[in-house]
Protein backbone atom coordinates (compact mmCIF):
# COMPACT_ATOMS: atom_id res chain seq x y z
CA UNK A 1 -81.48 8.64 -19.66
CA UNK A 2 -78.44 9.86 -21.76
CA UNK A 3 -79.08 12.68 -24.19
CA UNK A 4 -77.61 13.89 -26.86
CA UNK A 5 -75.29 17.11 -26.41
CA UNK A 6 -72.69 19.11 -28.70
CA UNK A 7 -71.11 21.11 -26.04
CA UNK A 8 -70.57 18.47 -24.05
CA UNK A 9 -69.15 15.10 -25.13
CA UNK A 10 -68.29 12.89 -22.04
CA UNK A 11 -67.66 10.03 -24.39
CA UNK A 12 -64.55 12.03 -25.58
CA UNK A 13 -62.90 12.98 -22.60
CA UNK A 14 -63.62 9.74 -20.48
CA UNK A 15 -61.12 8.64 -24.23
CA UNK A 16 -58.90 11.34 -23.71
CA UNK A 17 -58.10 10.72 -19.71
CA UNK A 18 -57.70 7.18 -20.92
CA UNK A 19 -55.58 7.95 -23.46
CA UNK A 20 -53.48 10.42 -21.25
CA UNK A 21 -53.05 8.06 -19.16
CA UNK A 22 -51.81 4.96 -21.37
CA UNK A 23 -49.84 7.42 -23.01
CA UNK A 24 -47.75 7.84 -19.60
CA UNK A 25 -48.01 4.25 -18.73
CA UNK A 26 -46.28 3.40 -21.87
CA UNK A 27 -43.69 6.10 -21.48
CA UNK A 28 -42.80 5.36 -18.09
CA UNK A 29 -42.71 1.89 -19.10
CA UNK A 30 -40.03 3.13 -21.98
CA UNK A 31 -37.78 4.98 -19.68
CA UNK A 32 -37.63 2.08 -17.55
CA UNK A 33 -36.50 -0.20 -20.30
CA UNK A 34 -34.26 2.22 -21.86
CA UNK A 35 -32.55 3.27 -18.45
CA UNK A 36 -33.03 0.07 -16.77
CA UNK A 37 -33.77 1.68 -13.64
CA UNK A 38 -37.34 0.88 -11.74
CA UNK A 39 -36.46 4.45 -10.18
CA UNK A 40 -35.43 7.18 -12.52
CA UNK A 41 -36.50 10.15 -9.72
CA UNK A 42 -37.58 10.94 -6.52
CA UNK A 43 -41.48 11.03 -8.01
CA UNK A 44 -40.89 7.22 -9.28
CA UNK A 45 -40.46 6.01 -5.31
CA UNK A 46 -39.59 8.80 -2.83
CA UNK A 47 -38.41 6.24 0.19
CA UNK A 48 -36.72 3.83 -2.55
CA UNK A 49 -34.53 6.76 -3.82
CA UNK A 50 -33.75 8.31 -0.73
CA UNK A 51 -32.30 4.66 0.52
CA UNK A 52 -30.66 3.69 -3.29
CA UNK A 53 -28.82 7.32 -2.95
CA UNK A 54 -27.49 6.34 0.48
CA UNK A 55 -26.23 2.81 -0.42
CA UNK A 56 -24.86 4.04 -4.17
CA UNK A 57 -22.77 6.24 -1.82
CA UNK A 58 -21.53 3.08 -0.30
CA UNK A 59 -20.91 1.51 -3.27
CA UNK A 60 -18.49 4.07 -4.19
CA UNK A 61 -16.98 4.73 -0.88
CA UNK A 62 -16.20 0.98 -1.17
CA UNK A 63 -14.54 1.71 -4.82
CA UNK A 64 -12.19 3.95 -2.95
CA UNK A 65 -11.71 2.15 -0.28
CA UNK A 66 -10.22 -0.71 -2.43
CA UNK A 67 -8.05 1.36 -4.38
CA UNK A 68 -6.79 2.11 -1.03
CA UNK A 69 -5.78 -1.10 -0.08
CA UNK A 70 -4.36 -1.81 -3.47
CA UNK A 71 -2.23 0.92 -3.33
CA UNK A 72 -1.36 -0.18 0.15
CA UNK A 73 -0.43 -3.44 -1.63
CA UNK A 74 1.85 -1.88 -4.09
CA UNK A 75 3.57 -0.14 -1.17
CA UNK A 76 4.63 -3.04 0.28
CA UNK A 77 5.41 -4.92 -2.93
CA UNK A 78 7.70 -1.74 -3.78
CA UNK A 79 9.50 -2.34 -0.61
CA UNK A 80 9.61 -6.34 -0.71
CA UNK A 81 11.17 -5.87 -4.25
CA UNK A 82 14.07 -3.60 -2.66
CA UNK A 83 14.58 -5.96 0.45
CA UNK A 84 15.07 -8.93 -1.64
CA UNK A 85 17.75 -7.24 -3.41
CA UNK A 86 19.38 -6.21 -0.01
CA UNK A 87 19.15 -9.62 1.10
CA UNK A 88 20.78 -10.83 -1.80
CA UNK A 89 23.32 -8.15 -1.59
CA UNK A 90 24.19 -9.31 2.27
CA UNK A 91 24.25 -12.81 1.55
CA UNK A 92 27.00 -12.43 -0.98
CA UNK A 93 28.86 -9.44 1.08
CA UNK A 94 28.76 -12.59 3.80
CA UNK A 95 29.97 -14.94 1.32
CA UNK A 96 32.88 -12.90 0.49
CA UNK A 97 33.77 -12.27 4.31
CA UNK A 98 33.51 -15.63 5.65
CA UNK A 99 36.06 -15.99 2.62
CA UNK A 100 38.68 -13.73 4.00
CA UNK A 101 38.01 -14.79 7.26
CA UNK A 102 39.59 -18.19 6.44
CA UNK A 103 43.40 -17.03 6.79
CA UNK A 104 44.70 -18.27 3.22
CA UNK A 105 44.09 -14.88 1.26
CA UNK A 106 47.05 -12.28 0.80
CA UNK A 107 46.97 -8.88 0.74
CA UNK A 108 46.31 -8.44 -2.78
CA UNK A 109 43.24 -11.54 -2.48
CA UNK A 110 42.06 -9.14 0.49
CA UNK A 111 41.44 -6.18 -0.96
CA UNK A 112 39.99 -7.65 -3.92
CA UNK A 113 37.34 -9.11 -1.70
CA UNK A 114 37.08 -5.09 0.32
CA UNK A 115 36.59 -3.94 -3.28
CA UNK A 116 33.35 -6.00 -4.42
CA UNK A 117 32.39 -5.81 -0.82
CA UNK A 118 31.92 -1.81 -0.93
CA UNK A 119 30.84 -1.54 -4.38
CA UNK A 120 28.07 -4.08 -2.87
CA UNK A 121 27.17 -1.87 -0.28
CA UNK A 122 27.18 1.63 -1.60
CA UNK A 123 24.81 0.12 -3.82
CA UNK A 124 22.14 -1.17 -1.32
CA UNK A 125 22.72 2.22 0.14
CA UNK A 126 21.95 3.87 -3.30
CA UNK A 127 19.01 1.40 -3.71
CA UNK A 128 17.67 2.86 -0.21
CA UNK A 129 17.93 6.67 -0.82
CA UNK A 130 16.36 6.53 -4.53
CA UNK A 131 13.28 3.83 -3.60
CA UNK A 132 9.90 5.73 -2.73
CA UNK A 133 6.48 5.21 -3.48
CA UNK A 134 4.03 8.21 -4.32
CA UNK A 135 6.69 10.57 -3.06
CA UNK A 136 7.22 8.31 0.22
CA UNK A 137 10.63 7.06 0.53
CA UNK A 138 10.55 3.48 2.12
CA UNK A 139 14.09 2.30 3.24
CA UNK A 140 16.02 5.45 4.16
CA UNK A 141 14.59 6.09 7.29
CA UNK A 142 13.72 10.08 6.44
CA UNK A 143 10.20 9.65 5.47
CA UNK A 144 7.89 11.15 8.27
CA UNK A 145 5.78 7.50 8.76
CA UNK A 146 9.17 6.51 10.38
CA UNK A 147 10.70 9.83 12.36
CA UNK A 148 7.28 10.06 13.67
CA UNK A 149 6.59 6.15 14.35
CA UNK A 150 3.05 6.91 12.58
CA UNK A 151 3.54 4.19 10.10
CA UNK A 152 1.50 4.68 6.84
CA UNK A 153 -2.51 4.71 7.43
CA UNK A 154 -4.38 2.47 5.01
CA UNK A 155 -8.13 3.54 4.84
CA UNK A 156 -9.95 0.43 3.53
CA UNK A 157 -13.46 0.83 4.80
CA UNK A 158 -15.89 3.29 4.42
CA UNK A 159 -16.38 5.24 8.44
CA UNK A 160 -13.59 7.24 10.12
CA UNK A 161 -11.83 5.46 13.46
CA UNK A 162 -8.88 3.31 13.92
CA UNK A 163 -11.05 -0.11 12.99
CA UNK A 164 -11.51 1.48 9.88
CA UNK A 165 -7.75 1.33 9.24
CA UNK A 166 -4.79 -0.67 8.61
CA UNK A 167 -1.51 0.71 10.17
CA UNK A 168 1.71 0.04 8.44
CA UNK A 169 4.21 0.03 11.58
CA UNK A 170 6.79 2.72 11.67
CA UNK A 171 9.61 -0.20 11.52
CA UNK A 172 8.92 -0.78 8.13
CA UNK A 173 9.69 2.36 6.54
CA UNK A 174 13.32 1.96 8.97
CA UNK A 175 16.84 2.33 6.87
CA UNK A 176 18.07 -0.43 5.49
CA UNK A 177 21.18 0.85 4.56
CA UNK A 178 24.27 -0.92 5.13
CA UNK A 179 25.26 1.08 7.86
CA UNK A 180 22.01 1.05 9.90
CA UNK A 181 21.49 -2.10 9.69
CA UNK A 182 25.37 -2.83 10.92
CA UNK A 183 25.18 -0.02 14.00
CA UNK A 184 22.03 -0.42 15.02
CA UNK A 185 22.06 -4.61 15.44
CA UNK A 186 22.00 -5.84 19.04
CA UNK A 187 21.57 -2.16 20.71
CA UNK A 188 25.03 -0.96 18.88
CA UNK A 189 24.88 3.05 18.83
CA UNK A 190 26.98 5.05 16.38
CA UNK A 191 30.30 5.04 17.88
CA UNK A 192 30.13 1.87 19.97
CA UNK A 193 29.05 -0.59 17.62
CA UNK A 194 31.96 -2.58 18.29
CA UNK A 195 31.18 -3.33 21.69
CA UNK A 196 29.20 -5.54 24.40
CA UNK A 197 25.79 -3.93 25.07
CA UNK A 198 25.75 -1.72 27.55
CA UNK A 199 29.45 -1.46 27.66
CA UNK A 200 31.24 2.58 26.80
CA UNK A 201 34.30 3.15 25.81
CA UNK A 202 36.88 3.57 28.32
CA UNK A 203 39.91 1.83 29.59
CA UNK A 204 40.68 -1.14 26.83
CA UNK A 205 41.43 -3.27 30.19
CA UNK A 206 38.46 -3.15 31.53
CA UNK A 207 35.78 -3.35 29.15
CA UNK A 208 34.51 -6.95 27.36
CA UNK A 209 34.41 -6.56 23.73
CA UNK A 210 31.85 -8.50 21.22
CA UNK A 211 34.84 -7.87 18.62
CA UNK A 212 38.32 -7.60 20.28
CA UNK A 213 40.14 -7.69 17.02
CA UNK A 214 37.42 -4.80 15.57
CA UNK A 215 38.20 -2.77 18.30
CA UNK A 216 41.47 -2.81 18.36
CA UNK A 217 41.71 -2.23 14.54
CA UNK A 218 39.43 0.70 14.96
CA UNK A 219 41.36 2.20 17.85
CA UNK A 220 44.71 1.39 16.45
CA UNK A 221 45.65 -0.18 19.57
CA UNK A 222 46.45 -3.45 21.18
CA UNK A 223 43.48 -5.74 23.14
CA UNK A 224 44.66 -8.98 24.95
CA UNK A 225 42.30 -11.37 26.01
CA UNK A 226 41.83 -13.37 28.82
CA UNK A 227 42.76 -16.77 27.16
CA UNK A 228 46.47 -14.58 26.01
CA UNK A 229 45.30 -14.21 22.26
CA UNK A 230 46.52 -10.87 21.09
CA UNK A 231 45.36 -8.39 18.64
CA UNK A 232 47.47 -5.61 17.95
CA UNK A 233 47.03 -2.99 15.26
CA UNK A 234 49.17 -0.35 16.81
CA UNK A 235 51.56 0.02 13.94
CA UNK A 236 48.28 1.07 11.75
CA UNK A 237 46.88 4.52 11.69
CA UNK A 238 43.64 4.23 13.61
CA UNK A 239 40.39 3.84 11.73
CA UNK A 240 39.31 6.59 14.13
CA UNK A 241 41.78 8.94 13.51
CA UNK A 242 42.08 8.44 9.67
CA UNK A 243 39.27 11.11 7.83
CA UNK A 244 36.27 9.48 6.58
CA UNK A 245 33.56 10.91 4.31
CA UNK A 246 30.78 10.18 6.67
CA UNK A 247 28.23 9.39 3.89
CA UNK A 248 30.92 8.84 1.33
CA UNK A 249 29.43 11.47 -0.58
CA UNK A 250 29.91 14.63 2.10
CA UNK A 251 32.49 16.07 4.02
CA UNK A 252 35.46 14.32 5.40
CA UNK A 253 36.19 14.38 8.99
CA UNK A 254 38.01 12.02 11.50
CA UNK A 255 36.58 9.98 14.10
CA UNK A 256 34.06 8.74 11.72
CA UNK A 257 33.87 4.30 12.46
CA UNK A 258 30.74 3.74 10.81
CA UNK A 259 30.07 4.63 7.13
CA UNK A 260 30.84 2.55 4.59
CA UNK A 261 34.60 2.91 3.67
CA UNK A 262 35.68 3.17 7.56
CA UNK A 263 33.48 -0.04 8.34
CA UNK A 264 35.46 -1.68 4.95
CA UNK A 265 39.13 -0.67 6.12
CA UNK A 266 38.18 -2.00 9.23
CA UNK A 267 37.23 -5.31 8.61
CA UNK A 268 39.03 -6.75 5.34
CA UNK A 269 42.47 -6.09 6.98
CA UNK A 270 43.05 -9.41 8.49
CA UNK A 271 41.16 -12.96 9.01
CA UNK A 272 40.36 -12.05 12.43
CA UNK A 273 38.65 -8.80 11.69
CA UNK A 274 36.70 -10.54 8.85
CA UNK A 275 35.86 -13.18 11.21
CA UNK A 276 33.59 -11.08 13.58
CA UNK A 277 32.25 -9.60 11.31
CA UNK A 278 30.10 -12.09 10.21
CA UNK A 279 28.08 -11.52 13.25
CA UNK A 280 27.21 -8.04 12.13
CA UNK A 281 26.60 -9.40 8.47
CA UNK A 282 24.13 -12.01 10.06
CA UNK A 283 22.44 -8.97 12.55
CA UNK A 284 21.42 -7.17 9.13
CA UNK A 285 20.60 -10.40 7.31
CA UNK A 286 18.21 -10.96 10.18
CA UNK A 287 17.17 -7.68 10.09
CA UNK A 288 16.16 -8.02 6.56
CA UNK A 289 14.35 -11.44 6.86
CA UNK A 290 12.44 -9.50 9.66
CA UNK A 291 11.25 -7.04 7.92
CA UNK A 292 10.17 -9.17 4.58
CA UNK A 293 8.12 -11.63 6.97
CA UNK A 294 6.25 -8.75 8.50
CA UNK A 295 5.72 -7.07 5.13
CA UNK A 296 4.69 -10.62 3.83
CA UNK A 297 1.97 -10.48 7.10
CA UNK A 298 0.54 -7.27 5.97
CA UNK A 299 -0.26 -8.09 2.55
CA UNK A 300 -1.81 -11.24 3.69
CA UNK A 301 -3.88 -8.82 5.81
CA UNK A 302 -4.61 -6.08 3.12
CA UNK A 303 -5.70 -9.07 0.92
CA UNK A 304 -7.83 -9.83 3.27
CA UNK A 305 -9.35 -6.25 3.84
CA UNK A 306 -10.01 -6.13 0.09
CA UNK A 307 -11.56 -9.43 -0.06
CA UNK A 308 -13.99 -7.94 2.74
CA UNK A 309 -14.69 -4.86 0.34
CA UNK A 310 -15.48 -7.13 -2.43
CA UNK A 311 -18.18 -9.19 -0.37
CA UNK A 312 -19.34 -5.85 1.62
CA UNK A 313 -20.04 -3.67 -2.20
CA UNK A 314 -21.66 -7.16 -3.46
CA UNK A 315 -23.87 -6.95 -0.54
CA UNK A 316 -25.32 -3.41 -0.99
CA UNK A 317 -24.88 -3.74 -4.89
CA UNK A 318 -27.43 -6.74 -4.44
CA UNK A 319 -29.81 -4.49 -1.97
CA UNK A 320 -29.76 -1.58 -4.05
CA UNK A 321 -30.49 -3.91 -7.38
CA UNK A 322 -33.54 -4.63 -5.99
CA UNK A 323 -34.61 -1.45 -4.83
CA UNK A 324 -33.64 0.37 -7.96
CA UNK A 325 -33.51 -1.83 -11.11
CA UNK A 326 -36.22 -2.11 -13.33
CA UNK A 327 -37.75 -5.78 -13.84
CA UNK A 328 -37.35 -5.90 -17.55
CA UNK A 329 -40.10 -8.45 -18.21
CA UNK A 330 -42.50 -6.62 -15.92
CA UNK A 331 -41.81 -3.56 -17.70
CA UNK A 332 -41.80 -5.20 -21.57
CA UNK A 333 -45.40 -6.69 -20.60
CA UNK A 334 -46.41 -3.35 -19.32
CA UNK A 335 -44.97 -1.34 -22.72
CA UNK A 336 -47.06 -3.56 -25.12
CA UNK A 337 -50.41 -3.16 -22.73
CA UNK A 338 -50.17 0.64 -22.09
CA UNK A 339 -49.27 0.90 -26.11
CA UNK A 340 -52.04 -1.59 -27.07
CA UNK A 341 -54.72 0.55 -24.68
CA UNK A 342 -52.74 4.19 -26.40
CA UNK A 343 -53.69 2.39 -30.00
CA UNK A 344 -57.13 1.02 -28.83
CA UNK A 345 -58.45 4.79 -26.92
CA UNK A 346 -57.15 6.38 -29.96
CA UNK A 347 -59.45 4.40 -31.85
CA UNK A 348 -62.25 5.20 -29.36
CA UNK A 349 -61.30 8.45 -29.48
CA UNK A 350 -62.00 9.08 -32.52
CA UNK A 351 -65.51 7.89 -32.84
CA UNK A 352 -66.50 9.50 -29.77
CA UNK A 353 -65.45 12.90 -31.68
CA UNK A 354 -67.93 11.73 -34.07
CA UNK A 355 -70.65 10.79 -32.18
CA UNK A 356 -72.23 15.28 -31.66
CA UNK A 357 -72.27 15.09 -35.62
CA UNK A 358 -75.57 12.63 -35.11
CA UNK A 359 -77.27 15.38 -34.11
CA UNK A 360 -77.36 16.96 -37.86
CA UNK A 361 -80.13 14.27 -38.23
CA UNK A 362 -82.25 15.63 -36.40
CA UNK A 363 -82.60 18.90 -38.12
């Protein structure tokens, strides 16, 4: 039998633990809408945040990670640019010596043609020593990823280990100066880049030269061949005895054969010079080609590698969506009912606050 009590007045706080409790309903229901997130702290789901911290982690390990390979990409588009200039710059230096290897220019013609064909050169070499990326030069052969046949690292996933990487090969970052790319075709080294490999200087008679008339302008001396043709540059100063600037920019010395101006008095002298040549022009032309195909490979590649990212972060951006985010109409159905039962125990409230004052009537 219920009674009638002032002290106590169940009525009211059976309204007021209802009312507490649509009251947080309704704000929890607010935050969700207004943050969009099902899971706003550890309280809301302790697992589900525990797992959405881990994979939002991911997510923006994979941000980084494809910035990475971007950057990788704009390596390698840096370097492109600079090769396709060099190759543009060899093709017309070849131009210009298959010209003067034809026999009809003079003197004057001839050194008209050494001129440009310099000029052309010193630039690529300029082109090579300014060109870096981040503070890495690319085409100079100095920067460590080539002295130390590292290459340049690419991180583009999230874990440490080698599968997690993408190596740009040492032979990349290799000089393509004028000069390298002359010595160092077909095994040449420094001062025997105008002979057969494996041959070393020594008696003129007994070694078999890739470029008889180079070598015998170089050495200022006369080479006979087999077949009886003769080249004969003995009443020239040697190129090797004549002082060079070694980087054209340094200090002279003699003996110098391979920087830029030495290689240039060497060749344009006569159409025989010019002549073989060409095979050195078509070493670094090849060179060159080389080097753009395998660049062209690795972006291919490191396109790849980011399309991987993309589908990877989709992936755990989908899981973590569902583990985090809020379901908006869920959450707008549960606003109006946890502000409709608020407005409706309010109500209730209220008249069970009233209901002690009956007990005036019965005094």
């Amino acid at each position: 039998m219920a009674s009638i009590t002032i002290n106590t007045n169940l009525a009211s706080l059976t309204a007021q633990r209802n009312l507490s409790a649509a009251t947080s309903g309704m704000n929890t229901a607010m935050e969700r809408l207004s943050t969009g997130f099902r899971i706003n702290s550890g309280a809301d789901d302790a697992a589900g945040s525990a797992v959405s911290t881990l994979m939002e982690a991911q997510i923006s390990a994979y941000d980084v990670a494809e910035s990475n390979a971007t950057m990788g990409l704009s390596l390698l588009d840096t370097a492109e640019g600079i090769l396709g200039i060099v190759g543009d710059y060899l093709q017309r230096i070849r131009d210009l010596t298959e010209q003067a290897a034809n026999g009809t220019y003079g003197t004057s013609s001839m050194n008209a043609i050494r001129t440009e064909v310099q000029q052309r050169m010193l630039e690529i070499n300029r082109l090579c020593e300014v060109i870096d990326f981040n503070g890495i030069k690319l085409l100079d052969g100095t920067s460590w990823a080539y002295t130390s046949n590292a290459g340049v690292n690419l991180q583009v996933s999230n874990n440490s280990g080698r599968p997690n990487i993408i190596n740009l090969e040492s032979s990349l970052f290799a000089s393509a100066k004028c000069t390298a790319l002359f010595i160092t075709g077909e095994g040449r080294t420094n001062s025997e880049w105008y002979l057969r490999d494996g041959q070393t200087a020594g008696d003129a008679n007994t070694m078999e030269f890739l470029t008889p008339a180079l070598y015998a302008r170089i050495t200022g001396t006369a080479v006979e061949l087999p077949n009886g043709t003769t080249y004969d540059y003995s009443h020239m100063e040697a190129i090797v005895d004549k002082t060079y600037d070694q980087y054209d920019s340094g200090t002279p010395e003699t003996g110098v054969v391979n920087c830029i101006t030495a290689i240039c008095d060497a060749v344009y002298t006569d159409d025989s010079t010019a002549r073989e040549f060409l095979q050195f022009i078509d070493d670094a032309i090849e060179n060159v080609s080389d080097r753009t195909t395998l660049i062209g490979a690795y972006m291919n590649r490191v396109n790849s590698a980011v399309d991987a990212i993309d589908v990877q972060k989709e992936n755990i951006v989908s899981a973590n969506s569902s583990i985090k985010d809020a379901d908006i109409a869920e959450e707008s159905s549960n606003y109006i009912k946890y502000q409709i039962l608020q407005q409706s125990t309010a109500t209730l409230l209220s008249t069970a606050n009233q209901t002690p004052s009956i007990a005036l009537n019965l005094i």
